[in-house]
Structures are given as C-alpha cells and as structure tokens.
Protein backbone atom coordinates (compact mmCIF):
# COMPACT_ATOMS: atom_id res chain seq x y z
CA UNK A 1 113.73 120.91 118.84
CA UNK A 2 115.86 121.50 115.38
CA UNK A 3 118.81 120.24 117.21
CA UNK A 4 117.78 117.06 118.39
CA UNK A 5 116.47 116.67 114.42
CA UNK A 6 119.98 117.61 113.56
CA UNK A 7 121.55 115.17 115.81
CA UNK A 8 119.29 112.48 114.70
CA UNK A 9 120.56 112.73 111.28
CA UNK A 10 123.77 112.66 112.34
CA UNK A 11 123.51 109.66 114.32
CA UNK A 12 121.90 107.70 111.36
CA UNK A 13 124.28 109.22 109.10
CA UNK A 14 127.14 107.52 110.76
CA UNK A 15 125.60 104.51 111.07
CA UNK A 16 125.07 104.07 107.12
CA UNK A 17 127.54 102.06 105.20
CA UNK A 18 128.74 103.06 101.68
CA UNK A 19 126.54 100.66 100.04
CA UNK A 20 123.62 102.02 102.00
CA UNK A 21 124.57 105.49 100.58
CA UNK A 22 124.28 103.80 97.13
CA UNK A 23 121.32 102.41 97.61
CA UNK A 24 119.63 105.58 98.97
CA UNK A 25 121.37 107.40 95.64
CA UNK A 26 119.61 104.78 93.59
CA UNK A 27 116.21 105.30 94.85
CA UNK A 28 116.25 109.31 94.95
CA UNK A 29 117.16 109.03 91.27
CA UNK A 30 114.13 106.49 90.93
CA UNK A 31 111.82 108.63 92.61
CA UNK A 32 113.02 111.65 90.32
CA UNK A 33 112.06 109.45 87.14
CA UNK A 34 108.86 108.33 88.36
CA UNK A 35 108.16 111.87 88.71
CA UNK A 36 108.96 112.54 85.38
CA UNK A 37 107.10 109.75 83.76
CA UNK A 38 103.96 110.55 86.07
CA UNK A 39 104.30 114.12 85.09
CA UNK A 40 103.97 113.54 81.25
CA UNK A 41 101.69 110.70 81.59
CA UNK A 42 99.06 113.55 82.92
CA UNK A 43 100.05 115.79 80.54
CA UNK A 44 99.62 113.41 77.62
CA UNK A 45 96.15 111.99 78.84
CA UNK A 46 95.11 115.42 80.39
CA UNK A 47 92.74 116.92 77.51
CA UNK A 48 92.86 120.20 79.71
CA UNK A 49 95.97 122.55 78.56
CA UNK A 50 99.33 122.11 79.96
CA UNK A 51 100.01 124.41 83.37
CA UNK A 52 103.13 126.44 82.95
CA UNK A 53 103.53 126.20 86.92
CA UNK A 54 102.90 122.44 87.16
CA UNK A 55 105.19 121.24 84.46
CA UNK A 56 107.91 123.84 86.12
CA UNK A 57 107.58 122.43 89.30
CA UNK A 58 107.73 118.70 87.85
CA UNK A 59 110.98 119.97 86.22
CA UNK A 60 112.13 121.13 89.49
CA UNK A 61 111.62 118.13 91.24
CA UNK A 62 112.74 116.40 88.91
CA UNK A 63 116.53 118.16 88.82
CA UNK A 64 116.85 118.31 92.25
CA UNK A 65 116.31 114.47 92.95
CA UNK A 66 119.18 114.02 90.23
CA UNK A 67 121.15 116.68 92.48
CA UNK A 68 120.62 115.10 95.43
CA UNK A 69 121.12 111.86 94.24
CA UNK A 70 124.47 113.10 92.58
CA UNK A 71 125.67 114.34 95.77
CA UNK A 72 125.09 111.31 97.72
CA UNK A 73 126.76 108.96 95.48
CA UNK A 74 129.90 111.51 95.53
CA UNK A 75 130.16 112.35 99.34
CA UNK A 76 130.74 108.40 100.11
C-alpha cells in the first residue's frame, strides 16, 4: 500500500509546474506563520501559565514549515 502512496506522489509531482512549486512554497510558509501568530495569540489571552511542551511544539512546527517551504522553493 506505501508504494502505490509513493507512486502517487510521484505522478503529481511531475505533473506540477515551477510556479505551482512556488505557490505550494508560499502557502507552507503561510501556514507556518499562522501557526505562530495563533500560538502567541493563546498564550497572550491564556490567563493559565505558558506550557513548556506546547510552545516547543509551536516552535517546531513552526521551523519545519519554513524548512519545508525552503526546500521546495530550492528543488525547482
């Protein structure tokens, strides 16, 4: 079953034009920023105390949509 997810990809992949690369780029970076700004929008309106684990994982996120993004603007 992974393979025919694989090949799927692959296919649709292909298929994309640079400026569809962009585009996806664009919005993975947008996504990554609304993360951010939902993320601190809690914590500033949150009057319980900040989670350690939850702001991590926000920061996580956060980097790795910038990565990905990154990535997919360089590879086309």
């Amino acid at each position: 079953m992974r393979w025919i997810a694989i090949a799927y990809i692959h296919f649709i992949k292909m298929q994309l034009e640079k400026e569809s690369w962009k585009i996806i780029a664009q919005k993975i970076f947008d996504l990554g920023n609304l993360g951010i700004t939902v993320l601190i929008f809690g914590l500033l309106i949150s009057k319980q105390a900040i989670n350690f684990w939850l702001v991590s994982l926000g920061i996580i996120l956060y980097l790795s949509c910038l990565l990905i993004g990154i990535t997919l603007l360089r590879k086309k």
